[in-house]
C-alpha atoms as a PDB file:
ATOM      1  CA  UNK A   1      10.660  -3.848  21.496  1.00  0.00           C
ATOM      2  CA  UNK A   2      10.638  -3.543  17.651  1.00  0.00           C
ATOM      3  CA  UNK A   3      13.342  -2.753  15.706  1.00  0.00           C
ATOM      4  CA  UNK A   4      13.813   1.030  14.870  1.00  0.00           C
ATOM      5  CA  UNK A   5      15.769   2.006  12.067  1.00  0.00           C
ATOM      6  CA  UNK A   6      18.323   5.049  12.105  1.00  0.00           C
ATOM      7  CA  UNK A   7      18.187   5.725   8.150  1.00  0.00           C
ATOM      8  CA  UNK A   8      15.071   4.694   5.238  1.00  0.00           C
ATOM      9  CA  UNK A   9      18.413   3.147   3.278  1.00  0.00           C
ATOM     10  CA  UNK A  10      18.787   1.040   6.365  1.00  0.00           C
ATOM     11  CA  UNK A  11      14.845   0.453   6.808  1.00  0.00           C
ATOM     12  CA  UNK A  12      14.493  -1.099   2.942  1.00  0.00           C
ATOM     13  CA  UNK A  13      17.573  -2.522   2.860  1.00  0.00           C
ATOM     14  CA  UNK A  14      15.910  -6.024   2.653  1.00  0.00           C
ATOM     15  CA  UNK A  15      13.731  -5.672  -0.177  1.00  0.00           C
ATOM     16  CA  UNK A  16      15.159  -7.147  -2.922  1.00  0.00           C
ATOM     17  CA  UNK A  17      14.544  -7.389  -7.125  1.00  0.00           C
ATOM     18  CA  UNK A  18      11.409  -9.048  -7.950  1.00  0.00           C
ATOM     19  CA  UNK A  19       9.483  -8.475  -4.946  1.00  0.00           C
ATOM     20  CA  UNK A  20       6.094  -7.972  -3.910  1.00  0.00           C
ATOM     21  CA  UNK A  21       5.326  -4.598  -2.173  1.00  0.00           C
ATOM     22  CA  UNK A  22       2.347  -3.501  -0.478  1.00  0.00           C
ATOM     23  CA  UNK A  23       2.245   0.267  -0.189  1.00  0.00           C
ATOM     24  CA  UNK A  24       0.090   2.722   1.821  1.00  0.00           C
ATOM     25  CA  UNK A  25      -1.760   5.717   1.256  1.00  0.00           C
ATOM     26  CA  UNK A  26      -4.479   6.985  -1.415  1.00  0.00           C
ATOM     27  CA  UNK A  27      -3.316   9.633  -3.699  1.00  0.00           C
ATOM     28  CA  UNK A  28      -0.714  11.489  -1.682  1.00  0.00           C
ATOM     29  CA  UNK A  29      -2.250  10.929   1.405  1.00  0.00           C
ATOM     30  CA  UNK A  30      -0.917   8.796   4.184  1.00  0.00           C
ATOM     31  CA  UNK A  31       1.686   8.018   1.813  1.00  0.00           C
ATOM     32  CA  UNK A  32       5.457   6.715   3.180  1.00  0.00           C
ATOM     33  CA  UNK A  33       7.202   9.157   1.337  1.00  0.00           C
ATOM     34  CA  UNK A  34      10.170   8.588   2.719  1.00  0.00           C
ATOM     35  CA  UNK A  35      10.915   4.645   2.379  1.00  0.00           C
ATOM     36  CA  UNK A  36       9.775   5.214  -1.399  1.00  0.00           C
ATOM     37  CA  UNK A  37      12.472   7.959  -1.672  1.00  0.00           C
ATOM     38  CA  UNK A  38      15.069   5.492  -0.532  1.00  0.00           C
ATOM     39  CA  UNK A  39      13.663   2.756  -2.335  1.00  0.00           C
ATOM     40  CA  UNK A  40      14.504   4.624  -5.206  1.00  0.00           C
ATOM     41  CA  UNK A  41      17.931   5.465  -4.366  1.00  0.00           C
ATOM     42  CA  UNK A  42      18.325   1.835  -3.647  1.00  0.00           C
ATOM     43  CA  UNK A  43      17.277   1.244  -7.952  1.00  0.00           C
ATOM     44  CA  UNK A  44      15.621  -2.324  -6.428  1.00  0.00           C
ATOM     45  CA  UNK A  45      13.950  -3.419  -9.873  1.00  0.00           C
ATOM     46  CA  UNK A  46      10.948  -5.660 -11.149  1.00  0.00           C
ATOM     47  CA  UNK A  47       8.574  -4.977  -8.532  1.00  0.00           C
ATOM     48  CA  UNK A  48       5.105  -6.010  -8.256  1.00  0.00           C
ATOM     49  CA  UNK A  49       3.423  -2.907  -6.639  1.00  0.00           C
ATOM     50  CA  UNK A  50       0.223  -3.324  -4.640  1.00  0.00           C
ATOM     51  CA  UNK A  51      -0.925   0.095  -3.952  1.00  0.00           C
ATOM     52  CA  UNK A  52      -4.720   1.769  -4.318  1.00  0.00           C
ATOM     53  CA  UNK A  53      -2.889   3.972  -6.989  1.00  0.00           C
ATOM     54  CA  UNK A  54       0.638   5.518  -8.025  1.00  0.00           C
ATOM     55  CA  UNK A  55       0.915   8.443  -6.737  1.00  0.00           C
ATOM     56  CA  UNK A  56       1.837  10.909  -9.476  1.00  0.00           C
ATOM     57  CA  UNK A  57       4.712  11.526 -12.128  1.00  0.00           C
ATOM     58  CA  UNK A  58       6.999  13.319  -9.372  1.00  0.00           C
ATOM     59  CA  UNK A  59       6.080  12.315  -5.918  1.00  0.00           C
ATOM     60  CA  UNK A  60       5.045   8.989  -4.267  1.00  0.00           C
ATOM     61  CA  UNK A  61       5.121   5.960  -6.093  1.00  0.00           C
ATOM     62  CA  UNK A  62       5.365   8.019  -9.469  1.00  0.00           C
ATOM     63  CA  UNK A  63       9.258   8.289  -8.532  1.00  0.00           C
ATOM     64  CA  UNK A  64       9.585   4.408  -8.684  1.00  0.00           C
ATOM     65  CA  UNK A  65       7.419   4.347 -12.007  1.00  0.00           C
ATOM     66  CA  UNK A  66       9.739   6.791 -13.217  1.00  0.00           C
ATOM     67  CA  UNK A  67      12.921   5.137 -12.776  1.00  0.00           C
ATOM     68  CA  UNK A  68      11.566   1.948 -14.436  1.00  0.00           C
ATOM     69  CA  UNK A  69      11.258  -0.015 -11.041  1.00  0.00           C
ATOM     70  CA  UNK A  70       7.818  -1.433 -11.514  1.00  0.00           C
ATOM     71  CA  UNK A  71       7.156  -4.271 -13.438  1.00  0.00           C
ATOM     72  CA  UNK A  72       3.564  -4.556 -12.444  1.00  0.00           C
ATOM     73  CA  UNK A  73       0.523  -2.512 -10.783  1.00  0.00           C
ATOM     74  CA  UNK A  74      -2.572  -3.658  -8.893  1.00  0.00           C
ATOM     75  CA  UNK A  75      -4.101  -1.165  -8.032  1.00  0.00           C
ATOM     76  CA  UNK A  76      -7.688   0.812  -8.404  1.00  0.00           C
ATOM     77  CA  UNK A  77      -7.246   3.145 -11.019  1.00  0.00           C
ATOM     78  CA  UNK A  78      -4.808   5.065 -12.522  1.00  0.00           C
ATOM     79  CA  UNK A  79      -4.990   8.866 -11.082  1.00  0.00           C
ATOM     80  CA  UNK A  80      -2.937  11.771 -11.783  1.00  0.00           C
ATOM     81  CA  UNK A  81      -0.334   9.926 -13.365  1.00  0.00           C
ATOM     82  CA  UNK A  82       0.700  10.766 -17.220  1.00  0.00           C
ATOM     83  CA  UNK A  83       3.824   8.125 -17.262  1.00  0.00           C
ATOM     84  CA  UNK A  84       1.626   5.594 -15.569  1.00  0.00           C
ATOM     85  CA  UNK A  85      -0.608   6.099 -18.514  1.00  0.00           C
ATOM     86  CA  UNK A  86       2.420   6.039 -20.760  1.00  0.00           C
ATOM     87  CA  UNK A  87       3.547   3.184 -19.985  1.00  0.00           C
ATOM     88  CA  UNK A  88       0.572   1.276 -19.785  1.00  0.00           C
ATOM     89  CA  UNK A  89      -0.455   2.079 -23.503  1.00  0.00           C
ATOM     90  CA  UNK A  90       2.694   1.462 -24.789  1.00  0.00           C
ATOM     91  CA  UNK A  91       2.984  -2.151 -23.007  1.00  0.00           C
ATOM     92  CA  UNK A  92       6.008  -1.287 -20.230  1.00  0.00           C
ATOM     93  CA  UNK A  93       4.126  -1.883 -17.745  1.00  0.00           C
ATOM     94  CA  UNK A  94       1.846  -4.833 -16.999  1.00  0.00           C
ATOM     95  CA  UNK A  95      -1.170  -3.398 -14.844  1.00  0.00           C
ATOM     96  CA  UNK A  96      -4.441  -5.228 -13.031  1.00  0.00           C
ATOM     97  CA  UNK A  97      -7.355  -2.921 -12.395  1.00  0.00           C
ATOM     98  CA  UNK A  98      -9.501  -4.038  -9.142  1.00  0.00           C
ATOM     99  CA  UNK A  99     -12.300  -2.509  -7.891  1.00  0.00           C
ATOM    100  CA  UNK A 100     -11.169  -0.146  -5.274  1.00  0.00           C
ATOM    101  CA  UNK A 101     -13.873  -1.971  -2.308  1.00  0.00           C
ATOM    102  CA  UNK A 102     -12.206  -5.407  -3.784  1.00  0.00           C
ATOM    103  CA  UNK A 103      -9.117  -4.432  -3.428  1.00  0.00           C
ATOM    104  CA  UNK A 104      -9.134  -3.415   0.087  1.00  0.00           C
ATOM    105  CA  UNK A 105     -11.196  -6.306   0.957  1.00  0.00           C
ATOM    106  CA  UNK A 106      -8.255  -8.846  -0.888  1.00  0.00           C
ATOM    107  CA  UNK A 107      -5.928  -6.718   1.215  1.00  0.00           C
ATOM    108  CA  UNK A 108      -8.002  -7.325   4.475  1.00  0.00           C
ATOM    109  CA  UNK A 109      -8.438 -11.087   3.694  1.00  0.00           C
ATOM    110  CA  UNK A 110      -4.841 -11.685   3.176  1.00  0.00           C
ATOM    111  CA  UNK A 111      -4.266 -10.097   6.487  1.00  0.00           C
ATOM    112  CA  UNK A 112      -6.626 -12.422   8.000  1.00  0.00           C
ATOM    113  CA  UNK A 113      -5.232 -15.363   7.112  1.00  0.00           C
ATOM    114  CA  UNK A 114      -8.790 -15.803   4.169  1.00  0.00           C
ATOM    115  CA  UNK A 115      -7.294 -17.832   1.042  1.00  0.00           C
ATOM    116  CA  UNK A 116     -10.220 -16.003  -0.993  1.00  0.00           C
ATOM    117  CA  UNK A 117     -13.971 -14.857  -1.309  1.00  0.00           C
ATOM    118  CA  UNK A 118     -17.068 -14.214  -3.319  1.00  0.00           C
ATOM    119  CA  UNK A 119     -17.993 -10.848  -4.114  1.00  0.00           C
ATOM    120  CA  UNK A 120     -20.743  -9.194  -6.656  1.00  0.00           C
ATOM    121  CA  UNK A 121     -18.632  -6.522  -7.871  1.00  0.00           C
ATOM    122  CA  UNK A 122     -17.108  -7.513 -11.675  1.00  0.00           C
ATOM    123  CA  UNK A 123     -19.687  -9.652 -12.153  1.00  0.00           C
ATOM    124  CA  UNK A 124     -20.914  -9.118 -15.869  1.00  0.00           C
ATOM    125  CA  UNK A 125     -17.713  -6.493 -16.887  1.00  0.00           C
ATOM    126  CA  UNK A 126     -13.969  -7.905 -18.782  1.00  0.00           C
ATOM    127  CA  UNK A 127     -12.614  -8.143 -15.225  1.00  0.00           C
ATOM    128  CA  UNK A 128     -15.074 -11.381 -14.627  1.00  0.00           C
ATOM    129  CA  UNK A 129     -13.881 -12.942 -18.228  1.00  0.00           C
ATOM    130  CA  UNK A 130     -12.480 -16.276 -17.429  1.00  0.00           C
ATOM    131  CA  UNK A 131     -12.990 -16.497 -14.016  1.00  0.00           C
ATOM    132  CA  UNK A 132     -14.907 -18.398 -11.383  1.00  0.00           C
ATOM    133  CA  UNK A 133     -18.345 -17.493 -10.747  1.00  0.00           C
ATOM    134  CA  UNK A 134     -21.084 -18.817  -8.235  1.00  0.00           C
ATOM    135  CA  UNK A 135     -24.279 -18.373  -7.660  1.00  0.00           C
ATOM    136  CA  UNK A 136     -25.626 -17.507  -4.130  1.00  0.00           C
ATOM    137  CA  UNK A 137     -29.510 -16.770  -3.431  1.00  0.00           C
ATOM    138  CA  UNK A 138     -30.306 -16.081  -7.600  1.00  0.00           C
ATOM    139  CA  UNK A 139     -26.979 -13.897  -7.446  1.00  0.00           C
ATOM    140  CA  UNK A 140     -23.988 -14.371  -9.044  1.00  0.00           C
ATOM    141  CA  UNK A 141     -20.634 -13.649  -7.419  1.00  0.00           C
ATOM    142  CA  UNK A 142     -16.737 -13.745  -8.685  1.00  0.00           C
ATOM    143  CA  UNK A 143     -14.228 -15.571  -6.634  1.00  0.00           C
ATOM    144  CA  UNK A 144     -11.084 -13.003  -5.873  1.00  0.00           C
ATOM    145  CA  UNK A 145      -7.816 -14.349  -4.234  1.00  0.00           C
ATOM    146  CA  UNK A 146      -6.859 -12.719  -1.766  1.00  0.00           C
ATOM    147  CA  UNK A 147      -3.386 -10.368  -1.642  1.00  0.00           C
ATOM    148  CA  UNK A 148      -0.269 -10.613   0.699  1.00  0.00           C
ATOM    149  CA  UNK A 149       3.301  -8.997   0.671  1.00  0.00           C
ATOM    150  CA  UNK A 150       7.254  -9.570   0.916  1.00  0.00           C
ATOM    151  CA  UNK A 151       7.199  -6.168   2.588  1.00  0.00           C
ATOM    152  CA  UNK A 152       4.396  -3.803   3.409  1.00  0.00           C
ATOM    153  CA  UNK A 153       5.447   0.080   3.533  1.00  0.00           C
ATOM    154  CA  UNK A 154       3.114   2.069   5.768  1.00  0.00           C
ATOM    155  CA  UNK A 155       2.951   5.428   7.206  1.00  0.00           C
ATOM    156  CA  UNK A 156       1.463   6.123  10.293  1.00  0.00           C
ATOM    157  CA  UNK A 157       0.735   9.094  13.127  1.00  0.00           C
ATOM    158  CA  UNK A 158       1.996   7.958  16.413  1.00  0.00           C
ATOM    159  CA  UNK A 159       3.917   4.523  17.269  1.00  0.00           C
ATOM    160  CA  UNK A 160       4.873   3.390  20.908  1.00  0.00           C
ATOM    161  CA  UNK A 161       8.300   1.175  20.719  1.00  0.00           C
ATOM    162  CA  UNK A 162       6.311  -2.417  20.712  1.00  0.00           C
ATOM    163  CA  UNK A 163       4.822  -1.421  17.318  1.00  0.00           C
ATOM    164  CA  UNK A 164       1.179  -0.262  18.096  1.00  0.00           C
ATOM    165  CA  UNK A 165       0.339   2.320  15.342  1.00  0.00           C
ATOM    166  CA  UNK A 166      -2.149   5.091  15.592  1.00  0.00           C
ATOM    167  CA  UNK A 167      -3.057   6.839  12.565  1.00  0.00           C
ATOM    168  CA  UNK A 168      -4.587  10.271  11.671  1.00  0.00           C
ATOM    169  CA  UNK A 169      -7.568  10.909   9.696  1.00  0.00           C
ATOM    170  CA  UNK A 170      -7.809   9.947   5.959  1.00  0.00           C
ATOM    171  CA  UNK A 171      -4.402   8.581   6.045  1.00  0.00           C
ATOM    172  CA  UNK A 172      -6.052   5.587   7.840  1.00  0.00           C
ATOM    173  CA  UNK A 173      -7.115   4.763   4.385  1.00  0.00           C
ATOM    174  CA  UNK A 174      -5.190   1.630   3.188  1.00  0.00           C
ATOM    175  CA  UNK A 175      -2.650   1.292   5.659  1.00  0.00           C
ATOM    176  CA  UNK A 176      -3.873  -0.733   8.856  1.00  0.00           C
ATOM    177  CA  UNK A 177      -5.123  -3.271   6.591  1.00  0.00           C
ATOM    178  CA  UNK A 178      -1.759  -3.648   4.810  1.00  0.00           C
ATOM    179  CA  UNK A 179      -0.178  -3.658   7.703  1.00  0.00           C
ATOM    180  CA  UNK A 180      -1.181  -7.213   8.585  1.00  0.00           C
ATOM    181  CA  UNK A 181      -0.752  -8.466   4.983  1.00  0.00           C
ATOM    182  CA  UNK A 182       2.792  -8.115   4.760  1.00  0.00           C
ATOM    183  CA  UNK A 183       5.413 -10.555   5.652  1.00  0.00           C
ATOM    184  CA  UNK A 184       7.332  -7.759   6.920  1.00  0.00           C
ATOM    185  CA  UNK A 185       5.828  -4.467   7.877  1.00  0.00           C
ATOM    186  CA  UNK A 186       8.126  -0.962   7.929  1.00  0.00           C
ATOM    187  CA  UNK A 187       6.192   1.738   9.107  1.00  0.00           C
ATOM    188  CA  UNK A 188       7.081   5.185   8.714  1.00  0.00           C
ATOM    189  CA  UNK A 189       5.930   7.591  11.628  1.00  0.00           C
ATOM    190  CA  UNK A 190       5.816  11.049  12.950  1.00  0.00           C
ATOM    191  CA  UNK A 191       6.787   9.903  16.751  1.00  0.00           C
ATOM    192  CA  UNK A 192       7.821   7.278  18.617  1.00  0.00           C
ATOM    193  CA  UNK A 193       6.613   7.439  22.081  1.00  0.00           C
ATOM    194  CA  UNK A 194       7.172   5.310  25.562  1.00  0.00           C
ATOM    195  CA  UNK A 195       5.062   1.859  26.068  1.00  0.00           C
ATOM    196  CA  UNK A 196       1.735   2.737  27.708  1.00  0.00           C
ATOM    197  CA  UNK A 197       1.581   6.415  26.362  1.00  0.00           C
ATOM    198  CA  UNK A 198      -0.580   5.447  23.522  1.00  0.00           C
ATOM    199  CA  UNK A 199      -4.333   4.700  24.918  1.00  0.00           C
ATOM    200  CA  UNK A 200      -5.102   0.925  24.369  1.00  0.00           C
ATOM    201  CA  UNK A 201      -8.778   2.005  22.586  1.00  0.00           C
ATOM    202  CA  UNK A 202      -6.587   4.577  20.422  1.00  0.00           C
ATOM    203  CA  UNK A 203      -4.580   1.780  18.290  1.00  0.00           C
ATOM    204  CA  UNK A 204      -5.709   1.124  15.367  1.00  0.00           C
ATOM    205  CA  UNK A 205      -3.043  -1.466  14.604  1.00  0.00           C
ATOM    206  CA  UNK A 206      -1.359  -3.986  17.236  1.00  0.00           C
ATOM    207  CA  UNK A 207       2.663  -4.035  17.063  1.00  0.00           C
ATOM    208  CA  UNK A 208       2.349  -7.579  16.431  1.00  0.00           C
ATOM    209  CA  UNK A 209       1.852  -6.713  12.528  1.00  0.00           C
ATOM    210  CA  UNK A 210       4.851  -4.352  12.745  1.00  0.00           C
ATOM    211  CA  UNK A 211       8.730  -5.630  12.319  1.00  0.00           C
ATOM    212  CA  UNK A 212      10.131  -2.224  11.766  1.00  0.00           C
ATOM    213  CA  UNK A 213      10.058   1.952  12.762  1.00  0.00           C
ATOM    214  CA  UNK A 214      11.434   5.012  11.348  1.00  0.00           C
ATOM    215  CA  UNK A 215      11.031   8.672  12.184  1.00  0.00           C
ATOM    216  CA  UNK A 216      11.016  10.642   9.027  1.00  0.00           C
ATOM    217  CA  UNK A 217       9.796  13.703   7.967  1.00  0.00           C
ATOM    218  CA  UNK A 218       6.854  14.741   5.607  1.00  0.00           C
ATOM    219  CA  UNK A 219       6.161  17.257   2.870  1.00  0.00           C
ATOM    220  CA  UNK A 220       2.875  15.864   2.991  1.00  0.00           C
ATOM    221  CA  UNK A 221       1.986  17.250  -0.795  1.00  0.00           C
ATOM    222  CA  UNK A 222      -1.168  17.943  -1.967  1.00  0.00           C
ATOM    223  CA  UNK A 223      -1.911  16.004  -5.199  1.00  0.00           C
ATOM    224  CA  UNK A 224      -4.571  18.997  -6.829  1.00  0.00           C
ATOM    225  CA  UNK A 225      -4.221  22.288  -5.510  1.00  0.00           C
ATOM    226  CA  UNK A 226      -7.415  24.350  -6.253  1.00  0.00           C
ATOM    227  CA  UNK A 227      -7.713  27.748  -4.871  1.00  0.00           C
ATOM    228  CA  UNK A 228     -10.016  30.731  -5.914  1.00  0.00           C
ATOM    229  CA  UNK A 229      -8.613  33.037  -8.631  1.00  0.00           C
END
């Protein structure tokens, strides 16, 4: 059985100054609201973020960028975020831009054990200045290491007690794959139900990637709301 927490100050209690987070979600969704609120409560600084974006200025992983406890971004691009731009132009925070397919595939390979891999996209732009290139078939590719995690914060749907994880949706996104790239995986869920009540076809990620549960709660906030006047 995996270890289920009773509070999110109790489930991040572990993750110390000058870590190396991986965090789910894309744009608010699928998000672990809750372990970032207590993360921020906790004030752990210098972080190294790994996330496909951050959130924005005052929800998700905009809180932590707020409160000055993120050293550094990689992430895909910058979103909705005005301090994240702030910050960035005015040299607070050190950021590296991936290509959102090569990030999740740097995820994914650090998951699987893959040191690193060869991959078209860059090729020819500022993020391939300096870097290894190799030509396969007339076509040159850029070597990208792959990514791994002190802890990995996730959020999924549904999680038996042994740690299988079934998410819903979109909010599949970046999680499963983050799952299996942190050291230690939290995951923050709707339910917790018996062993054998989730359907063994239904998981989408084996409790073996999973160290830690928590039930929590979710606003789940929409990051543009557009309605018809």
């Amino acid at each position: 059985m995996k270890k289920i927490f009773t509070s999110f100050e109790e489930a991040v209690n572990e993750i110390k100054d000058g870590m190396t987070l991986m965090v789910g979600g894309f744009g608010l969704v699928g998000i672990p609201e809750n372990l970032i609120l207590a993360l921020c409560k906790k004030n752990t600084k210098d972080l190294t973020v790994i996330s496909n974006n951050c959130g924005v200025d005052d929800w998700g992983l905009g809180i932590l960028l707020k409160n000055n406890q993120i050293k550094k971004m990689i992430s895909s691009y910058v979103g909705e975020n005005k301090e994240f731009e702030r910050q960035v132009l005015s040299g607070e925070l050190e950021v590296q831009l991936v290509p959102q397919g090569t990030l999740a595939e740097k995820i994914r390979a650090g998951g699987a054990g893959i040191p690193a891999f060869y991959t078209p996209a860059g090729v020819g732009t500022p993020i391939a200045e300096g870097r290894e290139t190799r030509e396969f078939n007339s076509k040159e590719y850029l070597l990208e290491e792959a990514l791994t995690a002190d802890f990995s914060l996730i959020k999924a749907w549904k999680a038996d007690k042994l740690g299988n994880l079934v998410y819903r949706q979109t909010a599949q996104n970046f999680n499963p794959m983050m799952a299996a790239a942190g050291k230690v995986t939290i995951a923050e869920v709707e339910e917790i139900v018996e062993v054998g009540e989730l359907l063994p076809n239904e998981i989408h990620t084996p409790g073996i990637y999973v160290q830690g549960l928590i039930v929590g709660k979710h606003e789940k906030r929409v990051e543009r709301l557009t309605v018809r006047a």
